[in-house]
C-alpha atoms as a PDB file:
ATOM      1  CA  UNK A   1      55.763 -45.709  28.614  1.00  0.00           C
ATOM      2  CA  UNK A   2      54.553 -46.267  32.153  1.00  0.00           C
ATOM      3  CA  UNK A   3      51.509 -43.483  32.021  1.00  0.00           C
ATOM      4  CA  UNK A   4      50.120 -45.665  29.019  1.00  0.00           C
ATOM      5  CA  UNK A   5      49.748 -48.417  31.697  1.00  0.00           C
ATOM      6  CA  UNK A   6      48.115 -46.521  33.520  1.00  0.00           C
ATOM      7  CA  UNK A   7      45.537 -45.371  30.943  1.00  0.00           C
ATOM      8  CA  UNK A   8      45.277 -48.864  30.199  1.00  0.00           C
ATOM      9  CA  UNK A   9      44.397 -49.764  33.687  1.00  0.00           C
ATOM     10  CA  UNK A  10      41.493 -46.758  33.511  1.00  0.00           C
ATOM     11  CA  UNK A  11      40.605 -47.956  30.450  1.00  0.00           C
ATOM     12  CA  UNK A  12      39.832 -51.679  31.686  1.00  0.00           C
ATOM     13  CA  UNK A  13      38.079 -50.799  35.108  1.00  0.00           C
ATOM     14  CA  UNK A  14      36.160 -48.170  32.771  1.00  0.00           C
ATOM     15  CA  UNK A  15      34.816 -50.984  30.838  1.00  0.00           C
ATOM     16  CA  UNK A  16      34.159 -53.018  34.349  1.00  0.00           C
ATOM     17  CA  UNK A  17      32.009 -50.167  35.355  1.00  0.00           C
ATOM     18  CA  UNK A  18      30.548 -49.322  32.163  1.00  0.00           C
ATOM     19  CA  UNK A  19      29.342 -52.639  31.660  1.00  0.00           C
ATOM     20  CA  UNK A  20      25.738 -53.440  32.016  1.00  0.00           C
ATOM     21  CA  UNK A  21      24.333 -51.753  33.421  1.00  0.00           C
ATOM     22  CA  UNK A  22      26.248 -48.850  33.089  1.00  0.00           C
ATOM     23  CA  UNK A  23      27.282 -46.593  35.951  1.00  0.00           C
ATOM     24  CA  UNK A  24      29.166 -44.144  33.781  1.00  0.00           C
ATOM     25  CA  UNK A  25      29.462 -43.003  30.442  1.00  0.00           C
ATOM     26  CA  UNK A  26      32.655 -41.701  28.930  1.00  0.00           C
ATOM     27  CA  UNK A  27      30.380 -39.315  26.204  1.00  0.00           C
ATOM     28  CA  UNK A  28      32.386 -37.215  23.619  1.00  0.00           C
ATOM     29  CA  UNK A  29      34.732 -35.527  26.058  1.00  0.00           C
ATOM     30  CA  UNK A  30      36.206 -38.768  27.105  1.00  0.00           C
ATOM     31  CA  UNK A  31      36.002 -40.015  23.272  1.00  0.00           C
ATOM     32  CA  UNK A  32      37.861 -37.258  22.087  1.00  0.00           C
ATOM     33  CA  UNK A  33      40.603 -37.240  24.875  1.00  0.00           C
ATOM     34  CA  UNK A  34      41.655 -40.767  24.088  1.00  0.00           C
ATOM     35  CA  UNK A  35      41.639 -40.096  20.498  1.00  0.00           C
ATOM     36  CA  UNK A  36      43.926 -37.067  20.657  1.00  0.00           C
ATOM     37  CA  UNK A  37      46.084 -39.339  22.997  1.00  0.00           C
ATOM     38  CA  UNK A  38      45.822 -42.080  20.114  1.00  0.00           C
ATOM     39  CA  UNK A  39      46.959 -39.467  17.813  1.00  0.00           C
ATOM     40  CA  UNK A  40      49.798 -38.246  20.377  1.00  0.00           C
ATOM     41  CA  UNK A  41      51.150 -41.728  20.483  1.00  0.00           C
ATOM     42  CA  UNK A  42      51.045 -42.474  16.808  1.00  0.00           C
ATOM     43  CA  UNK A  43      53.205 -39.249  15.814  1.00  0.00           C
ATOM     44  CA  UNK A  44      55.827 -40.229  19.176  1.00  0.00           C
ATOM     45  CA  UNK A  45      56.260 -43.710  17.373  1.00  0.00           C
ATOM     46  CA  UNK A  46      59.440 -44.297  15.844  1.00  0.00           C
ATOM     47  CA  UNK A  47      59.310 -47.405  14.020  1.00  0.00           C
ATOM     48  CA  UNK A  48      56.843 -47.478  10.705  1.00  0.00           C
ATOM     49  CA  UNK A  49      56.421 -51.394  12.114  1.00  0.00           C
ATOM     50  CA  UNK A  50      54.627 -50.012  15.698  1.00  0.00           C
ATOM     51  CA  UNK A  51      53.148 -47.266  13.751  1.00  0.00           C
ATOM     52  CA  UNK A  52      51.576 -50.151  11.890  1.00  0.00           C
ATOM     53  CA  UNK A  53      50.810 -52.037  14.641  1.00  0.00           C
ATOM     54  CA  UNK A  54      49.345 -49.723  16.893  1.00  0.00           C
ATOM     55  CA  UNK A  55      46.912 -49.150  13.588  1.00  0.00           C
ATOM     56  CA  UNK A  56      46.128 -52.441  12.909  1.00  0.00           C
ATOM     57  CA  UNK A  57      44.894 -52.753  16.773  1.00  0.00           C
ATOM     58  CA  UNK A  58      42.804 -49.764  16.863  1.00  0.00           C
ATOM     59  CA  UNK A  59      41.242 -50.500  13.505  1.00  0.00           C
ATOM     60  CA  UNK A  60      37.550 -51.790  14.924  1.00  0.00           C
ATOM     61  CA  UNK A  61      37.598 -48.236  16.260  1.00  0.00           C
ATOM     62  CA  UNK A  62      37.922 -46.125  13.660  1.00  0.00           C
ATOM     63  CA  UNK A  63      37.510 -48.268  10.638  1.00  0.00           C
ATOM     64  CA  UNK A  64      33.632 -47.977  11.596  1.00  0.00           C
ATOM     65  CA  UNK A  65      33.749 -44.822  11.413  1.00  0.00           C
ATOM     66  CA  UNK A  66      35.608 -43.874   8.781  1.00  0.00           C
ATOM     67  CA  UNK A  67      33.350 -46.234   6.667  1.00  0.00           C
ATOM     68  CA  UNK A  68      30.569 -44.779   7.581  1.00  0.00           C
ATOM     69  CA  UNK A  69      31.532 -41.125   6.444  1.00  0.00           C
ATOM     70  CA  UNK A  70      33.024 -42.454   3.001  1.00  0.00           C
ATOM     71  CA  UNK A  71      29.635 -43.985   2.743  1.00  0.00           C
ATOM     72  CA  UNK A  72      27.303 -41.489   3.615  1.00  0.00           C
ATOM     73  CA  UNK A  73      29.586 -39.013   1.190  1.00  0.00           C
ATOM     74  CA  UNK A  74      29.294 -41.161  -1.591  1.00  0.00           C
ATOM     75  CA  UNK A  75      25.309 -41.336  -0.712  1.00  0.00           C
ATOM     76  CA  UNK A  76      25.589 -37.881  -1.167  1.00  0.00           C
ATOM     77  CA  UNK A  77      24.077 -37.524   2.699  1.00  0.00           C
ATOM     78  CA  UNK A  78      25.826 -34.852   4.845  1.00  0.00           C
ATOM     79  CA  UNK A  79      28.464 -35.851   6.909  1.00  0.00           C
ATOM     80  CA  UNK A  80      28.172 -33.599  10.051  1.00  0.00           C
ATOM     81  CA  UNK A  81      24.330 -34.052  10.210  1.00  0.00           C
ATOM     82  CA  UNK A  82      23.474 -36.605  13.116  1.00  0.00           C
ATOM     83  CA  UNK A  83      22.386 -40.116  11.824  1.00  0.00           C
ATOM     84  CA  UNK A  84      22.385 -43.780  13.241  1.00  0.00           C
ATOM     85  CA  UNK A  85      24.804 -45.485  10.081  1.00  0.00           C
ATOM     86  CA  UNK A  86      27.410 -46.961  11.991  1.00  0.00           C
ATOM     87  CA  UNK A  87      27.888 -50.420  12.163  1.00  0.00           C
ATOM     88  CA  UNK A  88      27.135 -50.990  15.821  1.00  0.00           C
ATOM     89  CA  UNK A  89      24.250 -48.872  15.418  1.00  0.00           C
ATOM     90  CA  UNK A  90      22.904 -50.923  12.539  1.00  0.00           C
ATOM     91  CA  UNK A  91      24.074 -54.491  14.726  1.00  0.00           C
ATOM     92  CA  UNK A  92      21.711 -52.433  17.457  1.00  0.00           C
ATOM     93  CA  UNK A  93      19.248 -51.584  15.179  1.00  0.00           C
ATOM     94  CA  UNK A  94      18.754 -55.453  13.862  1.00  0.00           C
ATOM     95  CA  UNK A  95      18.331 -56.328  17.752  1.00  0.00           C
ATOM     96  CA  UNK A  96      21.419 -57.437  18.985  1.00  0.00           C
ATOM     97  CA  UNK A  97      21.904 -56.289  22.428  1.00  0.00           C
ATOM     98  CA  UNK A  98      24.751 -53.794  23.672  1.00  0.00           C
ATOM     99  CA  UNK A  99      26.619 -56.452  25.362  1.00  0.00           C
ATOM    100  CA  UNK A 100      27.098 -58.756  22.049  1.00  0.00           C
ATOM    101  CA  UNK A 101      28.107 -55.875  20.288  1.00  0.00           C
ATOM    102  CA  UNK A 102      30.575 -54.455  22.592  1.00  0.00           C
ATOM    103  CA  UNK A 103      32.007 -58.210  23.058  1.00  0.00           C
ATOM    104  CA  UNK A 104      32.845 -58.275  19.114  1.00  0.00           C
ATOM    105  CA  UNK A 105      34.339 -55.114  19.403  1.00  0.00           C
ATOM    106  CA  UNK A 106      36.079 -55.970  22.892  1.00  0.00           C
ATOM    107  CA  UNK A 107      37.356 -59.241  21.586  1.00  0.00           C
ATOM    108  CA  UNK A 108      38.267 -58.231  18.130  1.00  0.00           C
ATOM    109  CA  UNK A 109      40.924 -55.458  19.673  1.00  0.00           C
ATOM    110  CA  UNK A 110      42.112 -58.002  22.034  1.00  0.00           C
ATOM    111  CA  UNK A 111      42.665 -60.792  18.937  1.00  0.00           C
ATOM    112  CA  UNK A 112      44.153 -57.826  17.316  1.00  0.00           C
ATOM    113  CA  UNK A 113      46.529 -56.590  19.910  1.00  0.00           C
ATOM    114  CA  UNK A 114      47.800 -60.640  20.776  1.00  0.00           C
ATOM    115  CA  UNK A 115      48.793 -61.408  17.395  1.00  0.00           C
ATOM    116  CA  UNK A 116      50.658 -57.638  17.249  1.00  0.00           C
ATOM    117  CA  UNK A 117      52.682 -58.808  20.022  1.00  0.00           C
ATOM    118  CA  UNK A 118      54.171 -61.542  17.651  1.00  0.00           C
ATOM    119  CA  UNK A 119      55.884 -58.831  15.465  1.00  0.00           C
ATOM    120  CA  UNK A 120      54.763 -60.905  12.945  1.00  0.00           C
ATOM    121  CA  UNK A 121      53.479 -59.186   9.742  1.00  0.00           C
ATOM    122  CA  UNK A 122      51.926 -62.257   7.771  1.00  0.00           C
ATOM    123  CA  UNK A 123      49.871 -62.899  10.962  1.00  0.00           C
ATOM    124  CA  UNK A 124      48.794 -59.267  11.413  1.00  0.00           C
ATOM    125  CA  UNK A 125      47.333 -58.490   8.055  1.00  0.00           C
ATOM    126  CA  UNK A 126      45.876 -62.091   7.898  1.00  0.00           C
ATOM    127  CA  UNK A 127      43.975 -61.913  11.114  1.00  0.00           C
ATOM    128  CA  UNK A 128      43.169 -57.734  10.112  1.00  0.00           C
ATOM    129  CA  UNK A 129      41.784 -59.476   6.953  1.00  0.00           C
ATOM    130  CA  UNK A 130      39.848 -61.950   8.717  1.00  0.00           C
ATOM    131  CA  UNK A 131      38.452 -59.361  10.976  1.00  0.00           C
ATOM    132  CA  UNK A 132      37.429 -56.962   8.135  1.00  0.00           C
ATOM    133  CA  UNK A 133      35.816 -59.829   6.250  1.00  0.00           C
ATOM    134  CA  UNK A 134      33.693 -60.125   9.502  1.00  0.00           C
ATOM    135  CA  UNK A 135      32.717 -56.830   9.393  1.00  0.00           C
ATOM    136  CA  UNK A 136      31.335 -56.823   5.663  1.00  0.00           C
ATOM    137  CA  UNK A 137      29.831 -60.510   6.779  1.00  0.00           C
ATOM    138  CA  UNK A 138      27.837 -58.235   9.855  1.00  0.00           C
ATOM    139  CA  UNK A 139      27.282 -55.135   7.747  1.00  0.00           C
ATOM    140  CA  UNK A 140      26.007 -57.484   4.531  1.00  0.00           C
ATOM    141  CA  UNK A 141      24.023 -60.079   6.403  1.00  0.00           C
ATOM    142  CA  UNK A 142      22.981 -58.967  10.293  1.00  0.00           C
ATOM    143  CA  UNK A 143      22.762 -55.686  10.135  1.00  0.00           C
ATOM    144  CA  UNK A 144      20.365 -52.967   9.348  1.00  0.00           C
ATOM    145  CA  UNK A 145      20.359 -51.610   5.363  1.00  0.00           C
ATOM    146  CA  UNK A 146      22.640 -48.800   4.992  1.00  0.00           C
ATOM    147  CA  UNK A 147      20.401 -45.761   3.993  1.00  0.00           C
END
């Protein structure tokens, strides 16, 4: 689909400008946009396979997240209430800088989205595994306590 290209081109000279030190933010309008277009793409997908795929790449997104609320629900906290849980926020918090974090996160999609080219399943879910290990490694050992 050609006008994913091109969001993928305005997502890449985004990041060149949003690099530090940041010229523009994308804030919550911008967040939510691509994430409805995430969501628009994942219910045009055919195949279960891409569905997968496309899933398995955009994991460091939203598996953050979604951690984070399952957390903070099981803490009994309240999950619309602002708060500084997240991962990144914690990686922040524990003084690494912006640019280390966003590299992880950067390279971590990228790792993710190479090996989905392979069509490969075995390779997928073993690097996803590896990646997710390296997230409870951060979240157990670098970052902040989760409160």
């Amino acid at each position: 689909q050609p006008q994913l290209w091109v969001l993928i081109a305005s997502l890449i000279a985004f990041i060149l400008f949003n690099w530090h030190p940041a010229k523009i933010f994308m804030g919550d309008v911008g967040s939510l946009y691509l994430g409805s277009i995430l969501v628009s793409v994942l219910y045009s997908i055919e195949s279960w396979f891409d569905l997968f795929k496309i899933l398995i790449v955009s994991s460091p997104l939203y598996l953050d997240a979604l951690t984070c609320v399952i957390r903070r629900f099981i803490a009994g906290q309240h999950i619309f209430s602002p708060h500084k849980q997240h991962l990144y926020q914690r990686l922040h918090q524990a003084g690494w800088s912006h640019l280390k974090i966003s590299s992880i996160y950067v390279t971590s999609i990228g790792i993710l989205a190479i090996f989905s080219l392979t069509n490969n399943m075995y390779y997928l879910i073993s690097i996803t595994a590896i990646y997710i290990a390296f997230a409870i490694y951060l979240d157990k050992n670098i970052a902040t306590r989760f409160h």
